[in-house]
N, C-alpha and C. Protein backbone atom coordinates (compact mmCIF):
# COMPACT_ATOMS: atom_id res chain seq x y z
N UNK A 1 103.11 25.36 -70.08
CA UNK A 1 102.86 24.48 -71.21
C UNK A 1 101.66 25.00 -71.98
N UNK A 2 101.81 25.35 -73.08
CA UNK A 2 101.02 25.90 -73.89
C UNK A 2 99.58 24.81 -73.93
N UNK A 3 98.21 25.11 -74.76
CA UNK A 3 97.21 24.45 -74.84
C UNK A 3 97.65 23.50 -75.92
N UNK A 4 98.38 23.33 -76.89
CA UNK A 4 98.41 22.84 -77.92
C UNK A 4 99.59 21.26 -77.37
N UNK A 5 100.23 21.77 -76.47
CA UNK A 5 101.54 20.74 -76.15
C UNK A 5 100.65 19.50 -75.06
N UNK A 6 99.67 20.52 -74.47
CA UNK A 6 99.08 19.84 -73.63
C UNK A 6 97.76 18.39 -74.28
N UNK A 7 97.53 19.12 -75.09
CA UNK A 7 96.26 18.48 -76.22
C UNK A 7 96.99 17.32 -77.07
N UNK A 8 98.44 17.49 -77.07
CA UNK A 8 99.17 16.34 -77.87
C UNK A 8 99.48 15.32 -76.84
N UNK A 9 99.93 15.69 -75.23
CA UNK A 9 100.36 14.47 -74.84
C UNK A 9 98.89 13.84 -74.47
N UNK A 10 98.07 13.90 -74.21
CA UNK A 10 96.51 12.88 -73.95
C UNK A 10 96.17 12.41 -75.54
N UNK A 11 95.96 13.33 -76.52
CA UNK A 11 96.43 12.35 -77.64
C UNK A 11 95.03 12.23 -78.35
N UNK A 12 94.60 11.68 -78.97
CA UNK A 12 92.84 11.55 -79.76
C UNK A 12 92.44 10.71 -78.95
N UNK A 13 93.04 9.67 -78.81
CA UNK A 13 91.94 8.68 -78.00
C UNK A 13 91.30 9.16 -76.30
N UNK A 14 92.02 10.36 -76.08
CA UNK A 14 91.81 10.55 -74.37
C UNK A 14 90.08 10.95 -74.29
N UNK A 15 89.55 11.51 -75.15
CA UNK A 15 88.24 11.80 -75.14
C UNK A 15 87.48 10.51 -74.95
N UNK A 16 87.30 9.35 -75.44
CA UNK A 16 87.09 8.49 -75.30
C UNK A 16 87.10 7.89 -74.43
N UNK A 17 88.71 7.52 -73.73
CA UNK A 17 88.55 6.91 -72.53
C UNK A 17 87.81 7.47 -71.54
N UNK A 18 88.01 9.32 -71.84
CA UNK A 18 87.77 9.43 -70.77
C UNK A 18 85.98 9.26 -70.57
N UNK A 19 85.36 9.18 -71.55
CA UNK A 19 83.54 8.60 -71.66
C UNK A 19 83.52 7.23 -71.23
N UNK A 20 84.70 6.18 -71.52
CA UNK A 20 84.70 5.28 -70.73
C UNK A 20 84.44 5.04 -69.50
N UNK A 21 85.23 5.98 -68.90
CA UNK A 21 85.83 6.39 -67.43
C UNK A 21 84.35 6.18 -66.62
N UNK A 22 83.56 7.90 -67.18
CA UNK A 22 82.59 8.14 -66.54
C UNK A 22 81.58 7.18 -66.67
N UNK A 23 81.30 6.66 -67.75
CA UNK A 23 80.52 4.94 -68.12
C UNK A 23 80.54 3.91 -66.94
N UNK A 24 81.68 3.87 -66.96
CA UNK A 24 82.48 2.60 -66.02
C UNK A 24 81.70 3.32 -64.18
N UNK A 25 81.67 4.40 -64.01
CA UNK A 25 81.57 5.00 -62.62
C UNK A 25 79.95 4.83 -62.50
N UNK A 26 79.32 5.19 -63.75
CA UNK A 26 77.66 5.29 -63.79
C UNK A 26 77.27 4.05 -63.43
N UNK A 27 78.01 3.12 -63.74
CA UNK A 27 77.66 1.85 -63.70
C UNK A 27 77.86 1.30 -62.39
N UNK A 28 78.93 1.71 -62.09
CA UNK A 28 79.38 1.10 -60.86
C UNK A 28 78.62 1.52 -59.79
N UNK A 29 78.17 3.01 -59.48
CA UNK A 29 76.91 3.41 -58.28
C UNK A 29 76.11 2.99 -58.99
N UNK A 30 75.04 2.47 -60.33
CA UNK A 30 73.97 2.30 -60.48
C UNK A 30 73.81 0.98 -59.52
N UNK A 31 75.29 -0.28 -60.20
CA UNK A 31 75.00 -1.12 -58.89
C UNK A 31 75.11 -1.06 -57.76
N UNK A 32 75.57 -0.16 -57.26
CA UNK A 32 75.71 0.33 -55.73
C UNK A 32 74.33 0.32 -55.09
N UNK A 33 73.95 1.33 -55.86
CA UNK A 33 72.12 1.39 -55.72
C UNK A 33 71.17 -0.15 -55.62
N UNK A 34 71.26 -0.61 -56.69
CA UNK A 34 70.27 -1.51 -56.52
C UNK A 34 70.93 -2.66 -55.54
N UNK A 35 71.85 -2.62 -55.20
CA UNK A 35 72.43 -3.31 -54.04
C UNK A 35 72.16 -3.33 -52.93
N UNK A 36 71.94 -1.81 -52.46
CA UNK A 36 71.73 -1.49 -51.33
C UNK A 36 70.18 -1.42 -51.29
N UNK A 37 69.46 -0.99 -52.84
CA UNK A 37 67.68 -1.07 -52.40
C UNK A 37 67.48 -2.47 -51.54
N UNK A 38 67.74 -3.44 -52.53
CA UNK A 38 67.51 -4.66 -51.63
C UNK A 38 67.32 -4.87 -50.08
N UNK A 39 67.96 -4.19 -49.67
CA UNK A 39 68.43 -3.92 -48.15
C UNK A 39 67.64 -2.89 -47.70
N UNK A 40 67.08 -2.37 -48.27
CA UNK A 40 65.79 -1.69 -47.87
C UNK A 40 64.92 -2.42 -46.71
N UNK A 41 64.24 -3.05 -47.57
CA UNK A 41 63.46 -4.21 -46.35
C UNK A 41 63.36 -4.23 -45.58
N UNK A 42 64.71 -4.19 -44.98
CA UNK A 42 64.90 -4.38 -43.90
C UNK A 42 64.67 -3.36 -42.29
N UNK A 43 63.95 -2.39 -43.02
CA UNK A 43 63.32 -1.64 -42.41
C UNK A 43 62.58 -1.54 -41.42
N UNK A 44 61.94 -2.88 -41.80
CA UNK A 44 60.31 -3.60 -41.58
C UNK A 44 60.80 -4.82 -40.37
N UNK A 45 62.24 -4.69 -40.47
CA UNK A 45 62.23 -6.03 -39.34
C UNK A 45 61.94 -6.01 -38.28
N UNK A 46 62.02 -7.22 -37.69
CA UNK A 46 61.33 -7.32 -35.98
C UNK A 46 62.92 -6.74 -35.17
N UNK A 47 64.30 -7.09 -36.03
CA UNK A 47 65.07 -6.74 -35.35
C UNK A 47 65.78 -5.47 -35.38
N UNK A 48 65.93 -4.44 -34.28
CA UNK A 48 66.70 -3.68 -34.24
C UNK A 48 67.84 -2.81 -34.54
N UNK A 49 68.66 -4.21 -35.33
CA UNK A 49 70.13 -4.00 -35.62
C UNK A 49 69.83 -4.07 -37.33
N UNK A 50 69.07 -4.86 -37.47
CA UNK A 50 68.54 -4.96 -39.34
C UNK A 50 67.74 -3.65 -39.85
N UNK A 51 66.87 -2.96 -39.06
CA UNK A 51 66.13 -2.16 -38.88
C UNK A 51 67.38 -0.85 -39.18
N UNK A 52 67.86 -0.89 -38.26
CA UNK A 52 69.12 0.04 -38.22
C UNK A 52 70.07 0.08 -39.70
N UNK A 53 70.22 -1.27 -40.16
CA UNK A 53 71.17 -1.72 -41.42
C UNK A 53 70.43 -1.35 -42.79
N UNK A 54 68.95 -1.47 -42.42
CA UNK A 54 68.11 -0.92 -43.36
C UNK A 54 67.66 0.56 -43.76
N UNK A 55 67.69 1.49 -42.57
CA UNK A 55 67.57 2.13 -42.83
C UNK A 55 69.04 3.15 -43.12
N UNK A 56 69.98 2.57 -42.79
CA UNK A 56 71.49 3.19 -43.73
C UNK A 56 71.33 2.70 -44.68
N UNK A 57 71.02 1.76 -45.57
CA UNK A 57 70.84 1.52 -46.93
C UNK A 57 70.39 2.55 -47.63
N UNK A 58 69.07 2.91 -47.00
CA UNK A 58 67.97 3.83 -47.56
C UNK A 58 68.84 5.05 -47.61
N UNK A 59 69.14 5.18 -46.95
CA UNK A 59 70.55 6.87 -46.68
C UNK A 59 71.28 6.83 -47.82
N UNK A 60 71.84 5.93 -48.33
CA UNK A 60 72.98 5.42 -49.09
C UNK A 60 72.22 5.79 -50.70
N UNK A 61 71.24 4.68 -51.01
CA UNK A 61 70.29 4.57 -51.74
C UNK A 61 70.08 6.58 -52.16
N UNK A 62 69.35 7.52 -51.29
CA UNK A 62 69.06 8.54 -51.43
C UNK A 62 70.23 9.11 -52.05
N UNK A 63 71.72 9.21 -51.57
CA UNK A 63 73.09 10.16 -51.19
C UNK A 63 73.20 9.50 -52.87
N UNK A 64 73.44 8.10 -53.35
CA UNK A 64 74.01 8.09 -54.79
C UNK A 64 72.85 8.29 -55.74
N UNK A 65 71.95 8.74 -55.68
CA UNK A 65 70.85 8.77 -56.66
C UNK A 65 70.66 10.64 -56.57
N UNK A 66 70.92 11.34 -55.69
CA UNK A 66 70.58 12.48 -55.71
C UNK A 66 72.19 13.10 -55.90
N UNK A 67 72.85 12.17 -56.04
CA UNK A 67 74.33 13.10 -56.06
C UNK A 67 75.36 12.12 -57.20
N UNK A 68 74.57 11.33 -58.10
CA UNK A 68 75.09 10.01 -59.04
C UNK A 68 76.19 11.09 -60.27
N UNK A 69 75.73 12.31 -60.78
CA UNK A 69 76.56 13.17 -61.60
C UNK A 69 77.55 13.46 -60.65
N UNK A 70 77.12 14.01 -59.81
CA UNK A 70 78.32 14.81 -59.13
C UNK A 70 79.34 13.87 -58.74
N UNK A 71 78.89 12.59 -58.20
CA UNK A 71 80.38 11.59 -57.55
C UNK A 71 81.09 11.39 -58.96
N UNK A 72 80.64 11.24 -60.28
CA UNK A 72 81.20 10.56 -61.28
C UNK A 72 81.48 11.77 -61.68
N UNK A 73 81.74 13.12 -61.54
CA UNK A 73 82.21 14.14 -61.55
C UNK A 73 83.79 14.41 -60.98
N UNK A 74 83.43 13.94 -59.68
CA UNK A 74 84.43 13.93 -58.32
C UNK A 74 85.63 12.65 -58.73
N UNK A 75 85.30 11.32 -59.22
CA UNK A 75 85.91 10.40 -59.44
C UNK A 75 86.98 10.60 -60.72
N UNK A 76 86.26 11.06 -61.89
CA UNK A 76 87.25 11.35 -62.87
C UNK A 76 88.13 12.37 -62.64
N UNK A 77 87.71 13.64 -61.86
CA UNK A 77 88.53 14.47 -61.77
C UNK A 77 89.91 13.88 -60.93
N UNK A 78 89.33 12.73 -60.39
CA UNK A 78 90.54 12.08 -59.20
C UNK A 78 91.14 10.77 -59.80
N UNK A 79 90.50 10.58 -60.78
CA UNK A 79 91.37 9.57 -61.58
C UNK A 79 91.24 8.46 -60.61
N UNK A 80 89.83 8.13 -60.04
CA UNK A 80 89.72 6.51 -58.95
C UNK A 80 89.94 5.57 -60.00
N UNK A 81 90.36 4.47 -59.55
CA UNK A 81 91.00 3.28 -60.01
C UNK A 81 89.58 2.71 -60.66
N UNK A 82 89.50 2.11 -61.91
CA UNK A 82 88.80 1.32 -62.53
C UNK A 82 88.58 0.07 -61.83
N UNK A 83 88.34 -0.35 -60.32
CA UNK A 83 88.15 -1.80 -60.07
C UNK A 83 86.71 -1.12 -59.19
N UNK A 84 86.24 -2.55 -59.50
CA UNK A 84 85.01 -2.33 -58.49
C UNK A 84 84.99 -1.69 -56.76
N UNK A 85 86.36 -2.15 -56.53
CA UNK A 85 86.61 -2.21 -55.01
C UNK A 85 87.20 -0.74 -54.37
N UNK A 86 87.56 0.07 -55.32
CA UNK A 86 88.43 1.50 -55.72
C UNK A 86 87.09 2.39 -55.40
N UNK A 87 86.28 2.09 -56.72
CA UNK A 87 84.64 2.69 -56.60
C UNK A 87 83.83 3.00 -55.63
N UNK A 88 83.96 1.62 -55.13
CA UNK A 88 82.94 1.03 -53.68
C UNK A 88 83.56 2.06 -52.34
N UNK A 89 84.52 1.69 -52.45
CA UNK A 89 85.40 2.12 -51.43
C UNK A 89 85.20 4.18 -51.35
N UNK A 90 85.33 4.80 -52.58
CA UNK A 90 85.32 6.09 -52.56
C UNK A 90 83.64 6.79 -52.26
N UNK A 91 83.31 5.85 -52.75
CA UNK A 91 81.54 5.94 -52.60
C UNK A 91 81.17 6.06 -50.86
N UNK A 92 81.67 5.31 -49.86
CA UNK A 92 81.44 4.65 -49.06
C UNK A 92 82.26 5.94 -48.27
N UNK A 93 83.04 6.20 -48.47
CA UNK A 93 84.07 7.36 -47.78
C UNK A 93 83.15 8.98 -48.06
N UNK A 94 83.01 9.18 -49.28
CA UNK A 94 81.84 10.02 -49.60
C UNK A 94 81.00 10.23 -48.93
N UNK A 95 79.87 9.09 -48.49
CA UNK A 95 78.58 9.11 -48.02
C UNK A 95 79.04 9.56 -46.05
N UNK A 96 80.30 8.88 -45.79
CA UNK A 96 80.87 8.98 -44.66
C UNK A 96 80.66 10.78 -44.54
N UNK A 97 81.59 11.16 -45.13
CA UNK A 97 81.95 12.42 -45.06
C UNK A 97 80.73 13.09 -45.17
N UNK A 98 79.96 12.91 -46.05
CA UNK A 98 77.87 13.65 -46.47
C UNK A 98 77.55 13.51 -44.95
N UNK A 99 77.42 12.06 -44.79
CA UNK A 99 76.59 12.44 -43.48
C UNK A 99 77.05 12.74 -41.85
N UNK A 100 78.20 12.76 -42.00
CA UNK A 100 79.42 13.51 -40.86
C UNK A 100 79.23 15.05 -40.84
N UNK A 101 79.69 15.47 -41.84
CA UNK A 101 79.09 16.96 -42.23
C UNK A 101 77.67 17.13 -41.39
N UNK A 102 76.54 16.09 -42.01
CA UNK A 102 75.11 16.73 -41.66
C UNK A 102 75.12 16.91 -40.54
N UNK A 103 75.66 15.77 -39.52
CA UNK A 103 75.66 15.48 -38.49
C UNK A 103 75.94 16.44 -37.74
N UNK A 104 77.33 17.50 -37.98
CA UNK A 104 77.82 18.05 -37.12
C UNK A 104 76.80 19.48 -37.29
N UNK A 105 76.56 19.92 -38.19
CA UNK A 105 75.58 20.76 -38.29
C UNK A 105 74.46 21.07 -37.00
């Protein structure tokens, strides 16, 4: 398929959406982020298991702020679903896989 046949079926408006797209993703880890700062805190607790919950936040927190281009890179190229829960979900599988990798290292 030639460049020209290809440039007609996405059409004028595809540039657009697709700034939508990546809009819609920036947004969606920005709240990811301040979601999980909150949960920071919890660092500081007396308990163990919060302590523990807090400091995967902080992991989380680091992984979408040092890698926020690249997932919304990764997402459009994969065409993730526009719902919050699509987002959350690929984010969460991501960070899985980041720190599985480190791990096995």
């Amino acid at each position: 398929m030639s460049d020209g046949r290809r440039r007609g079926f996405f059409g004028p408006g595809w540039g657009a959406f697709h700034d939508q797209q990546k809009s819609y993703y920036l947004d969606c880890i920005d709240q990811e982020i301040e979601n999980y700062s909150c949960k920071v805190v919890l660092t500081n607790s007396r308990s163990k298991n919060l302590r523990q919950y807090g400091g995967e936040a902080s992991q989380k927190v680091q992984f979408l702020t040092q890698n926020k281009d690249a997932l919304v890179q990764e997402m459009a190229v994969q065409n993730v679903s526009l719902r919050p829960h699509a987002v959350h979900q690929y984010l969460l599988q991501r960070f899985s896989r980041e720190t599985s990798a480190y791990a096995a290292e």
